[in-house]
C-alpha atoms as a PDB file:
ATOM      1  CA  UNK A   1      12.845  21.674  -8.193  1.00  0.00           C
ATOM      2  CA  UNK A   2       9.497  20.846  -6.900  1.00  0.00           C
ATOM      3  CA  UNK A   3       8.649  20.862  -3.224  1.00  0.00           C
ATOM      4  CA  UNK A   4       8.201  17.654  -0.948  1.00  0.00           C
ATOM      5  CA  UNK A   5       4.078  18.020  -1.659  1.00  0.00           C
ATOM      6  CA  UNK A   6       4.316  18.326  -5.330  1.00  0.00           C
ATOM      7  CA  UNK A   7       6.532  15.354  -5.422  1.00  0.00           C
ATOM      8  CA  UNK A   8       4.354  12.802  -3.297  1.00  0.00           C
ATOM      9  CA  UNK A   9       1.460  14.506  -5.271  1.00  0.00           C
ATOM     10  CA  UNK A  10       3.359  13.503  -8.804  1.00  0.00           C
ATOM     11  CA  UNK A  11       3.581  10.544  -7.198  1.00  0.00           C
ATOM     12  CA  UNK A  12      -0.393   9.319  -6.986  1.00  0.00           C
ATOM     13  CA  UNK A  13      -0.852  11.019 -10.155  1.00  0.00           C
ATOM     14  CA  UNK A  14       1.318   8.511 -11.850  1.00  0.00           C
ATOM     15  CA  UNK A  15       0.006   5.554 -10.242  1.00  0.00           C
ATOM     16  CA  UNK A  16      -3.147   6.880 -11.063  1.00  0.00           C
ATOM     17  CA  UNK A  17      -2.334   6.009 -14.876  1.00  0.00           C
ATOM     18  CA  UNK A  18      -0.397   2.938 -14.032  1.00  0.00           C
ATOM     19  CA  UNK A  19       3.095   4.834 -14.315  1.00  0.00           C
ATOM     20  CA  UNK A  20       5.231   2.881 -11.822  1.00  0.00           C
ATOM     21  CA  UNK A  21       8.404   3.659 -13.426  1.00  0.00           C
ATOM     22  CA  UNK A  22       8.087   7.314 -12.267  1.00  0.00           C
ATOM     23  CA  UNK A  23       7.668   5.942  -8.871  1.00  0.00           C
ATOM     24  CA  UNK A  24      10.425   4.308  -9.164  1.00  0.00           C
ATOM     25  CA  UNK A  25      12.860   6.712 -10.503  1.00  0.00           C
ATOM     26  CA  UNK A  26      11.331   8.882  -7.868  1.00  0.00           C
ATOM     27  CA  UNK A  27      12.665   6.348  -4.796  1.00  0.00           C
ATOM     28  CA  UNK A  28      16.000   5.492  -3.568  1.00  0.00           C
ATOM     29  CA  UNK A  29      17.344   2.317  -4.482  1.00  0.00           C
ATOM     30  CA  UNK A  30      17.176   1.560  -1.103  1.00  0.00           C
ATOM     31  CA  UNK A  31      14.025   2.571  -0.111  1.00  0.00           C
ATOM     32  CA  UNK A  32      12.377   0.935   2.516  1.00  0.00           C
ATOM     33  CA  UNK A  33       8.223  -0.039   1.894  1.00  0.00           C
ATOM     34  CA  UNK A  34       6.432  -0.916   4.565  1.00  0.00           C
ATOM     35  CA  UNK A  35       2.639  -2.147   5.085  1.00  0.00           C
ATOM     36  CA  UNK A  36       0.774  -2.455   7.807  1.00  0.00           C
ATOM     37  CA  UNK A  37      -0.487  -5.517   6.364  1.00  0.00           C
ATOM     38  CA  UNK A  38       0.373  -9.123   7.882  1.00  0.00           C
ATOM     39  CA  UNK A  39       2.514 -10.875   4.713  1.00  0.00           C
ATOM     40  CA  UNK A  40       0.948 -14.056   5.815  1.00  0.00           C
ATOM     41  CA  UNK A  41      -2.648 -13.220   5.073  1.00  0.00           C
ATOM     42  CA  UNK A  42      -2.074 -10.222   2.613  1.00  0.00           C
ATOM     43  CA  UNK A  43       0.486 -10.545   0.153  1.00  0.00           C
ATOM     44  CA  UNK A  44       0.982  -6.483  -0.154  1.00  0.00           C
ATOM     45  CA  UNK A  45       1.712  -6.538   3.380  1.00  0.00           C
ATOM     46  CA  UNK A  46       5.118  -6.359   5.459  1.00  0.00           C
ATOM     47  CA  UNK A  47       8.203  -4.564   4.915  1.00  0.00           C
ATOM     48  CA  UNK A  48      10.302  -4.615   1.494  1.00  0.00           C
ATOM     49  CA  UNK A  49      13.970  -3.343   1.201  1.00  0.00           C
ATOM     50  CA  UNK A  50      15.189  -1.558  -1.929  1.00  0.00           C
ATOM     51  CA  UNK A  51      13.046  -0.845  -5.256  1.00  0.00           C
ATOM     52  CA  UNK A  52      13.075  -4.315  -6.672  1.00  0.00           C
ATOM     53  CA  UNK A  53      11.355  -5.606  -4.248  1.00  0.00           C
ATOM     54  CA  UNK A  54       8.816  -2.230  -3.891  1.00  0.00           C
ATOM     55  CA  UNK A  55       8.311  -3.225  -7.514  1.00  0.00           C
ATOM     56  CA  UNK A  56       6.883  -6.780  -5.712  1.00  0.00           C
ATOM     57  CA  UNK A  57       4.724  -4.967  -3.463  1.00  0.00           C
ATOM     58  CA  UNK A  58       2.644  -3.726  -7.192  1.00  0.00           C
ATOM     59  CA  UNK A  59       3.330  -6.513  -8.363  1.00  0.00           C
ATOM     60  CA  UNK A  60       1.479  -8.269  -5.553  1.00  0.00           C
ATOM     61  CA  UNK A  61      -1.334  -5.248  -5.474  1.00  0.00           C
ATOM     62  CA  UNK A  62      -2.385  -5.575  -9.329  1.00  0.00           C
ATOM     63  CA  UNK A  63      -2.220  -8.760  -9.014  1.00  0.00           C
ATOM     64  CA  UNK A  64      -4.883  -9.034  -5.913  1.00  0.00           C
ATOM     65  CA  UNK A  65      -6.470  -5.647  -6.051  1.00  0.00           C
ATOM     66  CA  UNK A  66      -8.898  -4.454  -8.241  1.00  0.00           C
ATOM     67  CA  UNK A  67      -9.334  -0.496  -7.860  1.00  0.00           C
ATOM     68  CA  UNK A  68     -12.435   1.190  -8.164  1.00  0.00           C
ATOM     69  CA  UNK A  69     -11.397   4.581  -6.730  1.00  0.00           C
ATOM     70  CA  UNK A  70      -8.324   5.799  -4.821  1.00  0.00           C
ATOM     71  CA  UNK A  71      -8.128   9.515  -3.389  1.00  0.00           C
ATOM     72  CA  UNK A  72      -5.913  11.292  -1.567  1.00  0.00           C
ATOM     73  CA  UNK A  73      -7.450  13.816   0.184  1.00  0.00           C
ATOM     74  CA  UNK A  74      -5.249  15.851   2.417  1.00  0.00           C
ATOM     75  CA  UNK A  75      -1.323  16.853   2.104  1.00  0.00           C
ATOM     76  CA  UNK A  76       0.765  17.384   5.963  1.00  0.00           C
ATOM     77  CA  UNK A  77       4.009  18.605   5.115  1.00  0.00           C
ATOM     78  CA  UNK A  78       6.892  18.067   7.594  1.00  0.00           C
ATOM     79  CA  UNK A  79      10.667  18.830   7.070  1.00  0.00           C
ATOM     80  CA  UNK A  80      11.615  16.097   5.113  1.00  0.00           C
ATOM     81  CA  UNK A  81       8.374  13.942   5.052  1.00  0.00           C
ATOM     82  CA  UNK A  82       5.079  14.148   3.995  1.00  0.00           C
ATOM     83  CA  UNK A  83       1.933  12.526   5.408  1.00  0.00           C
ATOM     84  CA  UNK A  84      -1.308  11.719   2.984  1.00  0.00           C
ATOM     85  CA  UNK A  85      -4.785  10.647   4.547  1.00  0.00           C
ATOM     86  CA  UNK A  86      -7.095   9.714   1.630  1.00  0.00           C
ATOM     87  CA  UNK A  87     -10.048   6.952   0.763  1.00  0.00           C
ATOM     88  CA  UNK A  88      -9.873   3.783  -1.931  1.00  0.00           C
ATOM     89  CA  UNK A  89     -12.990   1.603  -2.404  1.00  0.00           C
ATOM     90  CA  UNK A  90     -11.901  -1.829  -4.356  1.00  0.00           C
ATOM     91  CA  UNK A  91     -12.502  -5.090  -5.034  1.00  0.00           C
ATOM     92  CA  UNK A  92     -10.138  -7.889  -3.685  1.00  0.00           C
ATOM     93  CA  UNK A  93      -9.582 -10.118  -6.668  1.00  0.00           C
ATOM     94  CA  UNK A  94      -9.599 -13.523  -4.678  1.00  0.00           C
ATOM     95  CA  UNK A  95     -12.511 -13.231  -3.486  1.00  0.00           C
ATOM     96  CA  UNK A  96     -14.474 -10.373  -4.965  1.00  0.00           C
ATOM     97  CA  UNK A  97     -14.918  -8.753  -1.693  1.00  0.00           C
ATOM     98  CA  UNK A  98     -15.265  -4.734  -1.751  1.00  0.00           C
ATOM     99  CA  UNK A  99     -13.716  -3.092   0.697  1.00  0.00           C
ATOM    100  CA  UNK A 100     -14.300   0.850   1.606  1.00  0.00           C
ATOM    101  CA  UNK A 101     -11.535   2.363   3.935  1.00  0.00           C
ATOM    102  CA  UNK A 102      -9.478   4.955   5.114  1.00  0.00           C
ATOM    103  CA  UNK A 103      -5.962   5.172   5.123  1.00  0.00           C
ATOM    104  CA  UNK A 104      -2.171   7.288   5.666  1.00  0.00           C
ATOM    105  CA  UNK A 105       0.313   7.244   3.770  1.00  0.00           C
ATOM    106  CA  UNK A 106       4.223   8.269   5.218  1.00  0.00           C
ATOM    107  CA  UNK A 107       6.587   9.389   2.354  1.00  0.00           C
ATOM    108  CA  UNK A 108      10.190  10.254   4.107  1.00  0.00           C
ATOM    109  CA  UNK A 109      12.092  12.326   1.625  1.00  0.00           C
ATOM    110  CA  UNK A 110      15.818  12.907   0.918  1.00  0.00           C
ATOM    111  CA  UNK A 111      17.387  15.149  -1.424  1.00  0.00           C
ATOM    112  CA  UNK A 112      14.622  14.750  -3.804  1.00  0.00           C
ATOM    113  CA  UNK A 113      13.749  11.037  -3.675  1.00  0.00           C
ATOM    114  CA  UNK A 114      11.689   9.183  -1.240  1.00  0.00           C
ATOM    115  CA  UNK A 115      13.528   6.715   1.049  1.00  0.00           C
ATOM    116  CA  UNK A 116      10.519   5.859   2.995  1.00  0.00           C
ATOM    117  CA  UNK A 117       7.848   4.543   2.267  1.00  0.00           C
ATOM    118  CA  UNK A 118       4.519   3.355   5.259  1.00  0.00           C
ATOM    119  CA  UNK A 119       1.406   2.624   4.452  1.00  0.00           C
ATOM    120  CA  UNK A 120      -1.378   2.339   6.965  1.00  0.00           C
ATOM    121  CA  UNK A 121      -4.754   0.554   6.249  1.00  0.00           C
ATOM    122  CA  UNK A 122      -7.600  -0.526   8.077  1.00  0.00           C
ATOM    123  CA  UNK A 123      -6.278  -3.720   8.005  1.00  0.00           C
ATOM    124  CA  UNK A 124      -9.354  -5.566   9.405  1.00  0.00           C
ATOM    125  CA  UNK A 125     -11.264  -4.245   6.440  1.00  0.00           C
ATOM    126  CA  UNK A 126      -8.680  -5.727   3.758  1.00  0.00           C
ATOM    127  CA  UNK A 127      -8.424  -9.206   5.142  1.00  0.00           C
ATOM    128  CA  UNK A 128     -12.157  -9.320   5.498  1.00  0.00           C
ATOM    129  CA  UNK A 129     -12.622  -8.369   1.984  1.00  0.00           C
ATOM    130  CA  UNK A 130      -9.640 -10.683   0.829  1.00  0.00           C
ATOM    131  CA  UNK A 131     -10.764 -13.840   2.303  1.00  0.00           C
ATOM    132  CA  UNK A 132     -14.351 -12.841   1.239  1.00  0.00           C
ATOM    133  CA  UNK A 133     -15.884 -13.808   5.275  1.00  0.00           C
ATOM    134  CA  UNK A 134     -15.677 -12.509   8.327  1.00  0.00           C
ATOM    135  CA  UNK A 135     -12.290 -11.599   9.887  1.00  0.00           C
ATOM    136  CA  UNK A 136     -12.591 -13.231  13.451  1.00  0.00           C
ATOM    137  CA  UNK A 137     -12.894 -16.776  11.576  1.00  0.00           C
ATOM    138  CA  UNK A 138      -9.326 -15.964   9.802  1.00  0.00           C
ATOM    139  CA  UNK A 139      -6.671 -18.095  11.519  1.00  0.00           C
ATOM    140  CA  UNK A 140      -3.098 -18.070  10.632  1.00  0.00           C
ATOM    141  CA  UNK A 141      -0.988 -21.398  11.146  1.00  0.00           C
ATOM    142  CA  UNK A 142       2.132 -20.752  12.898  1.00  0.00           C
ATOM    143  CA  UNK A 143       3.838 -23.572  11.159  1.00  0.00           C
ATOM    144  CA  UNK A 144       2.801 -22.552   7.705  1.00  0.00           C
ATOM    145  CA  UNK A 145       2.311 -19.093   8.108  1.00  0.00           C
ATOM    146  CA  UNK A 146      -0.626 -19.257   5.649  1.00  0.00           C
ATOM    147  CA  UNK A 147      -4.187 -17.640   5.931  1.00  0.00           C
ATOM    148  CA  UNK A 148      -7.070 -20.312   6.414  1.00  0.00           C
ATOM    149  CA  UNK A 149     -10.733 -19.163   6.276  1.00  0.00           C
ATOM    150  CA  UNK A 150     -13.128 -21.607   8.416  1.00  0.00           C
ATOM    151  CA  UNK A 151     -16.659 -21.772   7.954  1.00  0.00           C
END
């Protein structure tokens, strides 16, 4: 059985080649998957319940995200988590926007399969990017709870 590390690392290596079902199998039905991201002006962002809708969160990522590199760089291993600080450049597919961040990853582990999920993004970067202009001219509605870009 492989240890916490090798898992998470199996992990990136099979989203690397656009293997989500290993993900998958690798999570707890009801995992929870959670983004930093505001779900009203990202749609990768918020908190998802279960693997169905973690399969929504790639869903929503391929669909908006185009990658041009994603690295994890460095491993912290904890009882039954591990922690992964790495780098992606990529283009947001709305607006063609490249964005260049950091970011941390929390996997929370159980008996083998991850039942955690958080991911932490410079989050200024990303909306920036995704509405192709700058961030303080993002507004949100409160009534429609949809992203509006003024020029």
């Amino acid at each position: 059985m492989m240890n916490n590390v090798e898992l998470v690392k199996s992990l990136y290596d099979a989203f690397k080649r656009g293997d989500l079902e290993t993900i998958f199998a690798a999570s707890d039905p009801n995992i929870k998957w959670i983004s930093n991201a505001d779900p009203a002006l990202i749609p990768w962002g918020g908190e998802r319940n279960g693997v169905e809708a973690a399969k929504g969160f790639f869903k929503e990522l391929g669909d908006h995200v185009e990658f041009e590199s994603f690295m994890p760089q460095e491993f912290f291993s904890g009882s039954d988590s591990v922690t992964v600080l790495g780098h992606t450049t990529a283009r947001m597919k709305p607006s063609g926007g490249l964005v260049e961040h950091e970011w941390a990853h929390i996997f929370k582990i159980e008996n083998g399969k991850v039942v955690e999920f958080r991911d932490f993004t410079d989050t200024h970067a990303v909306v920036q990017a995704y509405f192709g202009g700058d961030i303080h001219s993002v507004t949100v509605a409160a009534s429609e709870q949809t992203a509006r870009l003024h020029h």
